[in-house]
PDBML (XML) file of the C-alpha atoms, coordinates in Angstrom:
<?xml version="1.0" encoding="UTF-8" ?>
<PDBx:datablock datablockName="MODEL"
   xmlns:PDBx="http://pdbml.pdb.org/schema/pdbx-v50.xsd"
   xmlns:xsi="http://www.w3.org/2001/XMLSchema-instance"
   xsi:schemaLocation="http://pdbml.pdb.org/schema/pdbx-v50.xsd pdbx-v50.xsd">
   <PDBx:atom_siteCategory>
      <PDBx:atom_site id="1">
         <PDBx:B_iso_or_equiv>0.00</PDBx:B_iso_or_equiv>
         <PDBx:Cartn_x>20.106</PDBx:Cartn_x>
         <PDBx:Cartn_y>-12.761</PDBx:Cartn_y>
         <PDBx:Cartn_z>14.720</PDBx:Cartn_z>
         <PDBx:auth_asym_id>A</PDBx:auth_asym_id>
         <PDBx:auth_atom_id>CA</PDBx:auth_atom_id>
         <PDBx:auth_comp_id>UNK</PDBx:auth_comp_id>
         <PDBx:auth_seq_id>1</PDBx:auth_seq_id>
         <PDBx:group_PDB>ATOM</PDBx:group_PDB>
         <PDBx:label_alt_id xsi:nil="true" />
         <PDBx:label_asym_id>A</PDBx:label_asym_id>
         <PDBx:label_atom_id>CA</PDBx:label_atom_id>
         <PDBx:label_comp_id>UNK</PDBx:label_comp_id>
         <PDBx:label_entity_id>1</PDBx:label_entity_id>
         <PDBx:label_seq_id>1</PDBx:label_seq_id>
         <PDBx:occupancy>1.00</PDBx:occupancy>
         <PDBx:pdbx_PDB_model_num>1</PDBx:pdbx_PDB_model_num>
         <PDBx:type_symbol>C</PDBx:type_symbol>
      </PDBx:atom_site>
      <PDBx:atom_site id="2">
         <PDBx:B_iso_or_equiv>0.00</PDBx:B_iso_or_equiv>
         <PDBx:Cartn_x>21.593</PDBx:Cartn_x>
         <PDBx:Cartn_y>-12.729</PDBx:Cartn_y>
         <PDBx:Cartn_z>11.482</PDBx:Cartn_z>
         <PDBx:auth_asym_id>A</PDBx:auth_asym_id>
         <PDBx:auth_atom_id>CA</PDBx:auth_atom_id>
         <PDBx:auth_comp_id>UNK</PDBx:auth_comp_id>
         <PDBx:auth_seq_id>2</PDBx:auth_seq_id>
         <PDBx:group_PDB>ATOM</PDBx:group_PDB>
         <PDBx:label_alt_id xsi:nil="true" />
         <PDBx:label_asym_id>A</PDBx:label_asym_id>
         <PDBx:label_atom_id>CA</PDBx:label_atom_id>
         <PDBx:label_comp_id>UNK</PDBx:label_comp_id>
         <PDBx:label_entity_id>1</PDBx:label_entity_id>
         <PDBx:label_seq_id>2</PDBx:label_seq_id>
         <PDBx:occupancy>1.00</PDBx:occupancy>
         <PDBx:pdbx_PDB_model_num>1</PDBx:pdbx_PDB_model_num>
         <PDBx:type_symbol>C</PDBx:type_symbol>
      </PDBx:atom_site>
      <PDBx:atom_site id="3">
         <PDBx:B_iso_or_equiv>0.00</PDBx:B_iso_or_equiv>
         <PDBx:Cartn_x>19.010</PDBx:Cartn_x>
         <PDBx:Cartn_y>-13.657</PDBx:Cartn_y>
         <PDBx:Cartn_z>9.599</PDBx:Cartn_z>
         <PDBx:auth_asym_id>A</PDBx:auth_asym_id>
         <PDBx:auth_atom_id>CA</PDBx:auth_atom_id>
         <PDBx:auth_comp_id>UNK</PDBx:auth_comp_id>
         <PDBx:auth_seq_id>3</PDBx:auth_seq_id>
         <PDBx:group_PDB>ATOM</PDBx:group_PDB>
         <PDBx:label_alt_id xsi:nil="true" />
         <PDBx:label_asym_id>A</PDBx:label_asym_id>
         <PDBx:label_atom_id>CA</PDBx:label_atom_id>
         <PDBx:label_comp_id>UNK</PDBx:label_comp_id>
         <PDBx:label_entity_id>1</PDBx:label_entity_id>
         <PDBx:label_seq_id>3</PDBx:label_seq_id>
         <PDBx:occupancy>1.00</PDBx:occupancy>
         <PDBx:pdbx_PDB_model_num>1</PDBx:pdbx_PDB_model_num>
         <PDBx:type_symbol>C</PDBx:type_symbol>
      </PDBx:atom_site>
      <PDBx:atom_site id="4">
         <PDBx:B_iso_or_equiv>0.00</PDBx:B_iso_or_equiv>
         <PDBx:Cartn_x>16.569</PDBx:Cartn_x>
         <PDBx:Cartn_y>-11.512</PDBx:Cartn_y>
         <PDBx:Cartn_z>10.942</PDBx:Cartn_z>
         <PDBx:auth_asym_id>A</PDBx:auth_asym_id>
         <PDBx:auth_atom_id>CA</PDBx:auth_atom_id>
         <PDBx:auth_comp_id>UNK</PDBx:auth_comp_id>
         <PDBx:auth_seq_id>4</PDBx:auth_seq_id>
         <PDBx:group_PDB>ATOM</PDBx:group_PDB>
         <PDBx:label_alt_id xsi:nil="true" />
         <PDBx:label_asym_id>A</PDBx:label_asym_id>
         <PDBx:label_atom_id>CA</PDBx:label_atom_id>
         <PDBx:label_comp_id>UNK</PDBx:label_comp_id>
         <PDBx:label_entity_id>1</PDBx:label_entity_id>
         <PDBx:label_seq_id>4</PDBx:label_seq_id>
         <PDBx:occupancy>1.00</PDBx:occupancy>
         <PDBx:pdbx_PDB_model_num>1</PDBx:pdbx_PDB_model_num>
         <PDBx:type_symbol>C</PDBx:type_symbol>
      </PDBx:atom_site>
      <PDBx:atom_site id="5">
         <PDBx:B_iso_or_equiv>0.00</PDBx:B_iso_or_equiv>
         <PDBx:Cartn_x>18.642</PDBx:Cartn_x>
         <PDBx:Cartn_y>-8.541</PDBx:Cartn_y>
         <PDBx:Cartn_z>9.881</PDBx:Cartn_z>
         <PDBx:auth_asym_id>A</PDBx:auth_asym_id>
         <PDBx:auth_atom_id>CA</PDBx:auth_atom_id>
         <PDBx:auth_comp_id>UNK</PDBx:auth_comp_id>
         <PDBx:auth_seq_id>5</PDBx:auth_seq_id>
         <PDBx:group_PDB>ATOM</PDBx:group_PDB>
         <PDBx:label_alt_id xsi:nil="true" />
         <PDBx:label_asym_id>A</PDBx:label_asym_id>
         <PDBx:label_atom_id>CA</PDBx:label_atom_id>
         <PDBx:label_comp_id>UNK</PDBx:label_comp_id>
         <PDBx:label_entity_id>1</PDBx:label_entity_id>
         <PDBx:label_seq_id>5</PDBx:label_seq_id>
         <PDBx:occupancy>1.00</PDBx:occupancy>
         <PDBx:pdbx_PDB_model_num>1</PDBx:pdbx_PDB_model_num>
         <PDBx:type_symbol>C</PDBx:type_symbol>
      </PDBx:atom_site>
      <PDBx:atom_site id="6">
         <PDBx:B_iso_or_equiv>0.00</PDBx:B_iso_or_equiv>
         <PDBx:Cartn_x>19.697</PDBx:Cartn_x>
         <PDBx:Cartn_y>-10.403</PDBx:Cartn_y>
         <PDBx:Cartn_z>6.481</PDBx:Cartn_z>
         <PDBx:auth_asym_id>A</PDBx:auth_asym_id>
         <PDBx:auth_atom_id>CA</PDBx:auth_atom_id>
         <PDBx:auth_comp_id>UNK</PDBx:auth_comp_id>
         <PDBx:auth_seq_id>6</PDBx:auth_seq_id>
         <PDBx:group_PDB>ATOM</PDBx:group_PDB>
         <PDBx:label_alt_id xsi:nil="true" />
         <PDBx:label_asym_id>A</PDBx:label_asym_id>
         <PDBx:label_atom_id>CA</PDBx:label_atom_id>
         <PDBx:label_comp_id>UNK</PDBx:label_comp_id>
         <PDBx:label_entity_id>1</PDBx:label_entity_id>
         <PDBx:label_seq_id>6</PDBx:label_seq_id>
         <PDBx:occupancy>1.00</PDBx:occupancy>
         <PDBx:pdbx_PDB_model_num>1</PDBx:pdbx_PDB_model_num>
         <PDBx:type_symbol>C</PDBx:type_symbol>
      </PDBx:atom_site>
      <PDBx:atom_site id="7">
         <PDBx:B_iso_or_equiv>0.00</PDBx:B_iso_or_equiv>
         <PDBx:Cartn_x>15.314</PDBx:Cartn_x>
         <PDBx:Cartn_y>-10.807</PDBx:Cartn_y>
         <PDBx:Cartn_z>5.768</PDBx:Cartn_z>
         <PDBx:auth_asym_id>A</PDBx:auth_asym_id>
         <PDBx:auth_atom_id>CA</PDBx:auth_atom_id>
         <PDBx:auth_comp_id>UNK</PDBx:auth_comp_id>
         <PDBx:auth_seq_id>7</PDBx:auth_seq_id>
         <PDBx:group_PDB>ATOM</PDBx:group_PDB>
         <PDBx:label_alt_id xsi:nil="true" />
         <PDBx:label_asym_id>A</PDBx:label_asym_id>
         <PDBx:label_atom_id>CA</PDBx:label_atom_id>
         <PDBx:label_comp_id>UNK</PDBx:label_comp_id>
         <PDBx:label_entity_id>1</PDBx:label_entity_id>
         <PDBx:label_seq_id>7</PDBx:label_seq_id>
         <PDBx:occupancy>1.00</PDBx:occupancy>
         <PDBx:pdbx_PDB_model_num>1</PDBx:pdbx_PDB_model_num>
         <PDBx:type_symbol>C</PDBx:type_symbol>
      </PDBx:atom_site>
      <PDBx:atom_site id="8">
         <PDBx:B_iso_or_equiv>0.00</PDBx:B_iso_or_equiv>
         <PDBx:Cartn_x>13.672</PDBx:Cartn_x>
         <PDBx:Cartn_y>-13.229</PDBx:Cartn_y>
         <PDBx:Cartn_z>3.689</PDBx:Cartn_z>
         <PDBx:auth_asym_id>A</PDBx:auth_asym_id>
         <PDBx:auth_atom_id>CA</PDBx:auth_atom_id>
         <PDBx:auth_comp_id>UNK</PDBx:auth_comp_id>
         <PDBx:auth_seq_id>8</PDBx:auth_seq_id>
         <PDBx:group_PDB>ATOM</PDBx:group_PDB>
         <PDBx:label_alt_id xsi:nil="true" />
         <PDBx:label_asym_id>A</PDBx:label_asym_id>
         <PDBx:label_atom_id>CA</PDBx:label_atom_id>
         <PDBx:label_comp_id>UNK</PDBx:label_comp_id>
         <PDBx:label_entity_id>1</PDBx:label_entity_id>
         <PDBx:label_seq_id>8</PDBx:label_seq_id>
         <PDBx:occupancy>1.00</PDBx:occupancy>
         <PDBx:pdbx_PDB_model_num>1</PDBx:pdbx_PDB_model_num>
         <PDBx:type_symbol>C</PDBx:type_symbol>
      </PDBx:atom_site>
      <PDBx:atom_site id="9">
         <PDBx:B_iso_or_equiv>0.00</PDBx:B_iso_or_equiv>
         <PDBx:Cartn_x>15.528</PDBx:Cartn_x>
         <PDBx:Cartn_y>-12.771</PDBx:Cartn_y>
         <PDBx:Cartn_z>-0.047</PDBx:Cartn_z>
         <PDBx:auth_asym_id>A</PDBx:auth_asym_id>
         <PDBx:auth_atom_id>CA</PDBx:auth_atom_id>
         <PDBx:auth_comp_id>UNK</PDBx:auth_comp_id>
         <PDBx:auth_seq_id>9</PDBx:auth_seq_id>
         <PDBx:group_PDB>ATOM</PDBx:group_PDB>
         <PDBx:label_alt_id xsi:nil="true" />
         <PDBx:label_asym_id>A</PDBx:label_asym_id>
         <PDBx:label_atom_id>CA</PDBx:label_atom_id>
         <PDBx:label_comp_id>UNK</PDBx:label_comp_id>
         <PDBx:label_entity_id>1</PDBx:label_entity_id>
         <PDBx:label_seq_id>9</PDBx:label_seq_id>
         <PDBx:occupancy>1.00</PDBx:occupancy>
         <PDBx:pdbx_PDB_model_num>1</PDBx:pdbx_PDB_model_num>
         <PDBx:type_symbol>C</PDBx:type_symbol>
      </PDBx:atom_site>
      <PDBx:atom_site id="10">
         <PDBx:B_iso_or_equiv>0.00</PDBx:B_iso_or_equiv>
         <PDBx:Cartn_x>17.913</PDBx:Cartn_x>
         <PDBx:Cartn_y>-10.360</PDBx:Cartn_y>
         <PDBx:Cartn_z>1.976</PDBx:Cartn_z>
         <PDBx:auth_asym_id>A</PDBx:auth_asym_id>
         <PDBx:auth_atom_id>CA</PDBx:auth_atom_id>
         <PDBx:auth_comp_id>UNK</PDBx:auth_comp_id>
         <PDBx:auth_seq_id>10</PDBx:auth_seq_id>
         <PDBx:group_PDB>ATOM</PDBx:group_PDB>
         <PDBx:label_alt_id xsi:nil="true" />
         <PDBx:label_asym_id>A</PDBx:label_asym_id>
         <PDBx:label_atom_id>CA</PDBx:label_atom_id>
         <PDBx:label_comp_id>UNK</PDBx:label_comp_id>
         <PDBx:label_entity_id>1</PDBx:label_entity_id>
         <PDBx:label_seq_id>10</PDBx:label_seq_id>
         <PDBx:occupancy>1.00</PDBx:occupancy>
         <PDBx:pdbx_PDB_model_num>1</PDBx:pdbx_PDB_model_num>
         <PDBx:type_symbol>C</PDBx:type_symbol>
      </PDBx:atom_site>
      <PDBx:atom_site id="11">
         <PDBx:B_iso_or_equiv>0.00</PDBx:B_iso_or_equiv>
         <PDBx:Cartn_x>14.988</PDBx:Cartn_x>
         <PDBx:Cartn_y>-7.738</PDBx:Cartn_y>
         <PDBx:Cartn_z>1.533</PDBx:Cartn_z>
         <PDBx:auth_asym_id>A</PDBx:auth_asym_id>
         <PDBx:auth_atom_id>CA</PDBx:auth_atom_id>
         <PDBx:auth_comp_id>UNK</PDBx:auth_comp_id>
         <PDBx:auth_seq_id>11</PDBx:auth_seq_id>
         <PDBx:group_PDB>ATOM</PDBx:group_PDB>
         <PDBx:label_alt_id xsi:nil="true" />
         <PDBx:label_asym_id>A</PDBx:label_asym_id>
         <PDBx:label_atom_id>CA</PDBx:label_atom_id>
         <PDBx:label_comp_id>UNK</PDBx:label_comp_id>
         <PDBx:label_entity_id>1</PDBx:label_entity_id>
         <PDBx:label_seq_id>11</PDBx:label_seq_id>
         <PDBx:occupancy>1.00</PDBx:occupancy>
         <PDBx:pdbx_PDB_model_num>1</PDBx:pdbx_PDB_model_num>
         <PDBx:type_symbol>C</PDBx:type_symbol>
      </PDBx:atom_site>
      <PDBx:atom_site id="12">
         <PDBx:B_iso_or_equiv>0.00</PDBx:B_iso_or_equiv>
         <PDBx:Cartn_x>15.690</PDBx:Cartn_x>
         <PDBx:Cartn_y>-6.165</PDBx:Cartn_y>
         <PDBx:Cartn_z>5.096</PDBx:Cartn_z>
         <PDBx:auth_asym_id>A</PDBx:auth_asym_id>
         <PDBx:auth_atom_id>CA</PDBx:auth_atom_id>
         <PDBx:auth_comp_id>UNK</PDBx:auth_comp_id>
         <PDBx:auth_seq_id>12</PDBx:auth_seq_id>
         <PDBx:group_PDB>ATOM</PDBx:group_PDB>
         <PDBx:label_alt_id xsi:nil="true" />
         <PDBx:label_asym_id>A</PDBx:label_asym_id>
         <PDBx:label_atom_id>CA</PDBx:label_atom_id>
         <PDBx:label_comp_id>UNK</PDBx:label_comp_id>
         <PDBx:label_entity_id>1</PDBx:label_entity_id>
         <PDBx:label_seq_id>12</PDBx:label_seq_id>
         <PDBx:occupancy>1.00</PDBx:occupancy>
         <PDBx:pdbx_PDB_model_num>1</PDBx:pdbx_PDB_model_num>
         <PDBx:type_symbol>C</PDBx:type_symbol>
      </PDBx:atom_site>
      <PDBx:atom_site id="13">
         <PDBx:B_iso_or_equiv>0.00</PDBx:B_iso_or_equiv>
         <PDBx:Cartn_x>19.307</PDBx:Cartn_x>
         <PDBx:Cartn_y>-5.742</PDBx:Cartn_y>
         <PDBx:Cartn_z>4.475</PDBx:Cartn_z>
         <PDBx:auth_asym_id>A</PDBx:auth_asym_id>
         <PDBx:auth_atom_id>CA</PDBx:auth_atom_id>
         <PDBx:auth_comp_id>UNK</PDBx:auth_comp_id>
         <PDBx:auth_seq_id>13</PDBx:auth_seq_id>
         <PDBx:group_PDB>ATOM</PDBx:group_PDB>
         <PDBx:label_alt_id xsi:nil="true" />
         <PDBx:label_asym_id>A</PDBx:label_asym_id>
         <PDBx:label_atom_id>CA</PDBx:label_atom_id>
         <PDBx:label_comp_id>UNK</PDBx:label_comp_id>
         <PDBx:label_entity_id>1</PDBx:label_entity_id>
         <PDBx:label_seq_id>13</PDBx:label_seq_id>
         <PDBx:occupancy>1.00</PDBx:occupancy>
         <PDBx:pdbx_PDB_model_num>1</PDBx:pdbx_PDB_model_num>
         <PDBx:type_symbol>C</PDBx:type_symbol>
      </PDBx:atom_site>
      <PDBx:atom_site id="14">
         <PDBx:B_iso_or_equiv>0.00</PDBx:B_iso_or_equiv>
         <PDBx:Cartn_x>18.679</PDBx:Cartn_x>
         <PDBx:Cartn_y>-3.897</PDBx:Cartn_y>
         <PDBx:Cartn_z>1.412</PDBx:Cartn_z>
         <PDBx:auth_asym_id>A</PDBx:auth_asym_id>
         <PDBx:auth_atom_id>CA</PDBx:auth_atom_id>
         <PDBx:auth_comp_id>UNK</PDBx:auth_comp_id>
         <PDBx:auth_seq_id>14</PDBx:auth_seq_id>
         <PDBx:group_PDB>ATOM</PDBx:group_PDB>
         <PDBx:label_alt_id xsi:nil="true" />
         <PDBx:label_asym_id>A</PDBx:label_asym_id>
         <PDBx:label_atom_id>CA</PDBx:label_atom_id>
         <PDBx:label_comp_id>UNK</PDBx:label_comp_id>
         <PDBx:label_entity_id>1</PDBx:label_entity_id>
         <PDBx:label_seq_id>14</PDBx:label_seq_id>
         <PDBx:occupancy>1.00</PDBx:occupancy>
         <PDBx:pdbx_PDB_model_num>1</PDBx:pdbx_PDB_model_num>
         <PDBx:type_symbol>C</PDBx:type_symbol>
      </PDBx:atom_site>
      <PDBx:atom_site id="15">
         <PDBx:B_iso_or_equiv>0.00</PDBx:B_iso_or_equiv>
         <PDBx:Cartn_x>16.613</PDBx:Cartn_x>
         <PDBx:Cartn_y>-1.705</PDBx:Cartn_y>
         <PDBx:Cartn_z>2.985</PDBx:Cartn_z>
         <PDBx:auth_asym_id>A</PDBx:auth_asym_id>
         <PDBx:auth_atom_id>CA</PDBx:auth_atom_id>
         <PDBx:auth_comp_id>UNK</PDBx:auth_comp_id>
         <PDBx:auth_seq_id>15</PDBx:auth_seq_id>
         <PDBx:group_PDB>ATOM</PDBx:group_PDB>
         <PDBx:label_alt_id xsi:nil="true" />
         <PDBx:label_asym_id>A</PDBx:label_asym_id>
         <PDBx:label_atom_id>CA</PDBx:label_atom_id>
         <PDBx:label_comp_id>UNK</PDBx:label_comp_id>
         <PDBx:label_entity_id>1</PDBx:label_entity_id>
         <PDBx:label_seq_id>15</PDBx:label_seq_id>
         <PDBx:occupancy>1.00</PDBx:occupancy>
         <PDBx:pdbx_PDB_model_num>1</PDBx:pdbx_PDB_model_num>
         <PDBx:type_symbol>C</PDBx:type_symbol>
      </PDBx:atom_site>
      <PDBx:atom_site id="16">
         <PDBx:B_iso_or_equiv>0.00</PDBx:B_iso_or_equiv>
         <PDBx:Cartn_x>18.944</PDBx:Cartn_x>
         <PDBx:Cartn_y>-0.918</PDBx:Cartn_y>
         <PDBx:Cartn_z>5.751</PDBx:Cartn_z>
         <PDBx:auth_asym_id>A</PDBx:auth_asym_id>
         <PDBx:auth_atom_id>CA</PDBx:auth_atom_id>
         <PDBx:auth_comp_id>UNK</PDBx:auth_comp_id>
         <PDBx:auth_seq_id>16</PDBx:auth_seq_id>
         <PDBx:group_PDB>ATOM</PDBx:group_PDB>
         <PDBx:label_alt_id xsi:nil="true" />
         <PDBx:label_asym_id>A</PDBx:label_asym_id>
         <PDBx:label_atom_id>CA</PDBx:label_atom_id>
         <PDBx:label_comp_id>UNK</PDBx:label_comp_id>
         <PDBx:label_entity_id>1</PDBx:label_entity_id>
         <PDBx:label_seq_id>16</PDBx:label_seq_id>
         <PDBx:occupancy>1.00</PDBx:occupancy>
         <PDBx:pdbx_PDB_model_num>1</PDBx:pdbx_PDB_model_num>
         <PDBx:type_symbol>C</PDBx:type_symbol>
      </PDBx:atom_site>
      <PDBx:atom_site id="17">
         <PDBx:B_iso_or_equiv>0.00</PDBx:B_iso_or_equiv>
         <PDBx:Cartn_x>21.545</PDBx:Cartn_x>
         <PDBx:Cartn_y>-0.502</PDBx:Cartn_y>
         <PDBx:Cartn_z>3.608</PDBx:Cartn_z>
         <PDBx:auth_asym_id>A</PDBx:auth_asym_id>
         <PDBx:auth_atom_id>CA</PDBx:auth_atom_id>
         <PDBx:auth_comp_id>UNK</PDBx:auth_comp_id>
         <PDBx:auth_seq_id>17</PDBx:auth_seq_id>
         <PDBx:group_PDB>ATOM</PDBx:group_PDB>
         <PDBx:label_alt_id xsi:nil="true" />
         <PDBx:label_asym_id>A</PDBx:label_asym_id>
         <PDBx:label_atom_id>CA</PDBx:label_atom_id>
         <PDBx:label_comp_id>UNK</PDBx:label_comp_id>
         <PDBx:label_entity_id>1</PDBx:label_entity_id>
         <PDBx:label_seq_id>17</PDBx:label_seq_id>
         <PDBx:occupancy>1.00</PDBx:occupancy>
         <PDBx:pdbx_PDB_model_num>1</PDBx:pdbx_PDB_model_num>
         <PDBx:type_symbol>C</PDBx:type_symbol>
      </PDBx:atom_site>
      <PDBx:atom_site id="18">
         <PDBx:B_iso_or_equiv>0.00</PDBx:B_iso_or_equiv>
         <PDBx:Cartn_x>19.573</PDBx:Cartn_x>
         <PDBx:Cartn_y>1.536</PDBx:Cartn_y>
         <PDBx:Cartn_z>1.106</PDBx:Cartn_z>
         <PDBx:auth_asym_id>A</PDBx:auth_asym_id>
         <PDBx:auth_atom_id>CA</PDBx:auth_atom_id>
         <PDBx:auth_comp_id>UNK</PDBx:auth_comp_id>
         <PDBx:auth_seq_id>18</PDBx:auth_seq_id>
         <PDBx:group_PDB>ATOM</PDBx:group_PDB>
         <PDBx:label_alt_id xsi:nil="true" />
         <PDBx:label_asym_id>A</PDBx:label_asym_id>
         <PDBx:label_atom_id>CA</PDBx:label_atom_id>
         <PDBx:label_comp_id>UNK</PDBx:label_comp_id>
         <PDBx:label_entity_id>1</PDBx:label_entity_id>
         <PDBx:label_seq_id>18</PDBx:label_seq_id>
         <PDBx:occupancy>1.00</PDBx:occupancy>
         <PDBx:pdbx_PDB_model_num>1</PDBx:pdbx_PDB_model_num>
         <PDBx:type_symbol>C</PDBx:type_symbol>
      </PDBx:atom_site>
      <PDBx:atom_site id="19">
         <PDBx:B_iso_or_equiv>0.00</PDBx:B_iso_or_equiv>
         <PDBx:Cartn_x>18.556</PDBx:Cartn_x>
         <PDBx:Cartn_y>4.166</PDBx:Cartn_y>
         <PDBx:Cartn_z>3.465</PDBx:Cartn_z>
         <PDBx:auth_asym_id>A</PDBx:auth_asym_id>
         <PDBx:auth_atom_id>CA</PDBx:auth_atom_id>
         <PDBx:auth_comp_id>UNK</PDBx:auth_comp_id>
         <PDBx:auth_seq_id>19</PDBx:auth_seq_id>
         <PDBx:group_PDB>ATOM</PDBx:group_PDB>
         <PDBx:label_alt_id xsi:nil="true" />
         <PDBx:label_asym_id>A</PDBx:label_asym_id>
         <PDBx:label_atom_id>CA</PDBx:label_atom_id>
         <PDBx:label_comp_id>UNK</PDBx:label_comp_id>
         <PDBx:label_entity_id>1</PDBx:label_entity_id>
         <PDBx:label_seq_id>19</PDBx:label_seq_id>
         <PDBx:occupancy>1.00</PDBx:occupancy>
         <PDBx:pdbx_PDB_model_num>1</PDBx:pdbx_PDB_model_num>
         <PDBx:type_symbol>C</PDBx:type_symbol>
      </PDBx:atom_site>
      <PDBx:atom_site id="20">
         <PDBx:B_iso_or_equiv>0.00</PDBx:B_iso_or_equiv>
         <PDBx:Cartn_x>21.879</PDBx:Cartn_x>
         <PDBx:Cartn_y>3.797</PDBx:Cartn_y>
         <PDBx:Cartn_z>5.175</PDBx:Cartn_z>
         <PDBx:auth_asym_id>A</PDBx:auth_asym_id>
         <PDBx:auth_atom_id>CA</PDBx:auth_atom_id>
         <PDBx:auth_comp_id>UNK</PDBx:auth_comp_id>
         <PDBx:auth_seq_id>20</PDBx:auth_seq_id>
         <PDBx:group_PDB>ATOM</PDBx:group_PDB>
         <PDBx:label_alt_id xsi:nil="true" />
         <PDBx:label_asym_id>A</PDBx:label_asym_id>
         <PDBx:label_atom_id>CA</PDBx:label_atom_id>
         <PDBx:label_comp_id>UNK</PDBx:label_comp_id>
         <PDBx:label_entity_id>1</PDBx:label_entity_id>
         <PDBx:label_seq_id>20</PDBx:label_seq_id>
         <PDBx:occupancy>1.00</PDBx:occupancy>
         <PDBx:pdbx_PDB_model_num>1</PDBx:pdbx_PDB_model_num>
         <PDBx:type_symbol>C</PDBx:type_symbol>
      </PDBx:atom_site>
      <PDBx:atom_site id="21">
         <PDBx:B_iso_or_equiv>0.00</PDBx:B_iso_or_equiv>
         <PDBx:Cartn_x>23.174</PDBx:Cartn_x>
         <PDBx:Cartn_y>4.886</PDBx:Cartn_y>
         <PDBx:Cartn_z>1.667</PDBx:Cartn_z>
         <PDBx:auth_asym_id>A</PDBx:auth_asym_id>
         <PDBx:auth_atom_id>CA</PDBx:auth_atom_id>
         <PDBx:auth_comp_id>UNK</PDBx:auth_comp_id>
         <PDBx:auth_seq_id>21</PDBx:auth_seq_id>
         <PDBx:group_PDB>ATOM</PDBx:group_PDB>
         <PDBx:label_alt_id xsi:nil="true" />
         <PDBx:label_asym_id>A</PDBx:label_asym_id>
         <PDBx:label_atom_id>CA</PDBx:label_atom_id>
         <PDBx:label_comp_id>UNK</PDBx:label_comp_id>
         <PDBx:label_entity_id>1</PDBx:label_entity_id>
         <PDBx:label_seq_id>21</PDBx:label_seq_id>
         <PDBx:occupancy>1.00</PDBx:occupancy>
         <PDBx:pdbx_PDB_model_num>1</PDBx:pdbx_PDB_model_num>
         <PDBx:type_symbol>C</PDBx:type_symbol>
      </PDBx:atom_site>
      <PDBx:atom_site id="22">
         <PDBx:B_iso_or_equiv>0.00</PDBx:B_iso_or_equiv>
         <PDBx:Cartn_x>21.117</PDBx:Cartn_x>
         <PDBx:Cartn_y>7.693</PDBx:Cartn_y>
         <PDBx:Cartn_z>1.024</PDBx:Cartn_z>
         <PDBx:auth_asym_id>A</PDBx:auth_asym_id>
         <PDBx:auth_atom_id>CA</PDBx:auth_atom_id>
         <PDBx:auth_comp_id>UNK</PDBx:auth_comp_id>
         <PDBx:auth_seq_id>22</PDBx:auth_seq_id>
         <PDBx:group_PDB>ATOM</PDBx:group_PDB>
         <PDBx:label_alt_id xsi:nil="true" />
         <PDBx:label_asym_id>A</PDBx:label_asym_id>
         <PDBx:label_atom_id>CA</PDBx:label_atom_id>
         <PDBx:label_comp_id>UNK</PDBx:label_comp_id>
         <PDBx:label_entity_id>1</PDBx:label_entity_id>
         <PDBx:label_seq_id>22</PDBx:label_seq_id>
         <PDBx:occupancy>1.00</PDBx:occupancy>
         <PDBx:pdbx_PDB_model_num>1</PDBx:pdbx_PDB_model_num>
         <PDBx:type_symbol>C</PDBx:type_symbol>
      </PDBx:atom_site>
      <PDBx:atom_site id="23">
         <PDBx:B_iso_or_equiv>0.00</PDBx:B_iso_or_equiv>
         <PDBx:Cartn_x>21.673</PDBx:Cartn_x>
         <PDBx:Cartn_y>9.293</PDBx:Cartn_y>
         <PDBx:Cartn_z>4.514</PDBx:Cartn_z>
         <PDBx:auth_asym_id>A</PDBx:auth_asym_id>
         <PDBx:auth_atom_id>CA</PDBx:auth_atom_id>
         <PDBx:auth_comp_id>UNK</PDBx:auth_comp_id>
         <PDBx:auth_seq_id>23</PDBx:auth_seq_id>
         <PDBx:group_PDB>ATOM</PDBx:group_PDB>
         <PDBx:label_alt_id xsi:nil="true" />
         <PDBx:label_asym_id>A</PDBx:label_asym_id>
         <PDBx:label_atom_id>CA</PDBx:label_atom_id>
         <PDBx:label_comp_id>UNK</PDBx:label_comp_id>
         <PDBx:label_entity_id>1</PDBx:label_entity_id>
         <PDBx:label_seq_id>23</PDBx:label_seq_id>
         <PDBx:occupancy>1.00</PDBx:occupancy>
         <PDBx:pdbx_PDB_model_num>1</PDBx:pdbx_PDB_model_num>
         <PDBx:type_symbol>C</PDBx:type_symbol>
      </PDBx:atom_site>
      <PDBx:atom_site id="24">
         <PDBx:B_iso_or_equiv>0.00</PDBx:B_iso_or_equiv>
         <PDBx:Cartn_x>25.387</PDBx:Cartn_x>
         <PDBx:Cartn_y>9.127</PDBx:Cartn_y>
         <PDBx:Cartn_z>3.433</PDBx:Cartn_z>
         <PDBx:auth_asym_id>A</PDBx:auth_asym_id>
         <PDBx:auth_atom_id>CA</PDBx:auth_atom_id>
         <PDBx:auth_comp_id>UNK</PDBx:auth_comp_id>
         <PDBx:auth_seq_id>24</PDBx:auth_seq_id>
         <PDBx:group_PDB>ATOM</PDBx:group_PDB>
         <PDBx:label_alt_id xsi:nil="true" />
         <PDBx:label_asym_id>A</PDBx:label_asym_id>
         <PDBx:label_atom_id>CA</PDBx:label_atom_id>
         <PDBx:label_comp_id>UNK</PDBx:label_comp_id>
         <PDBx:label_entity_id>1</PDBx:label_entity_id>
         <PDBx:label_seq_id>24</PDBx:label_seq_id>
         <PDBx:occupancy>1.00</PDBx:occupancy>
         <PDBx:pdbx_PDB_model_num>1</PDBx:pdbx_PDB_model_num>
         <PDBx:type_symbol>C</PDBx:type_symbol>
      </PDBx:atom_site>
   </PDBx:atom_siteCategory>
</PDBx:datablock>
């Protein structure tokens, strides 16, 4: 499971955390 939420190149981690951010 971890790298399905890490992504290929860690691309879906940045988006989670991107939005994540923004939200904040």
């Amino acid at each position: 499971q971890k790298g399905i939420v890490i992504g290929a190149g860690g691309g879906q981690l940045k988006k989670i955390g991107s939005a994540a951010r923004r939200a904040m």
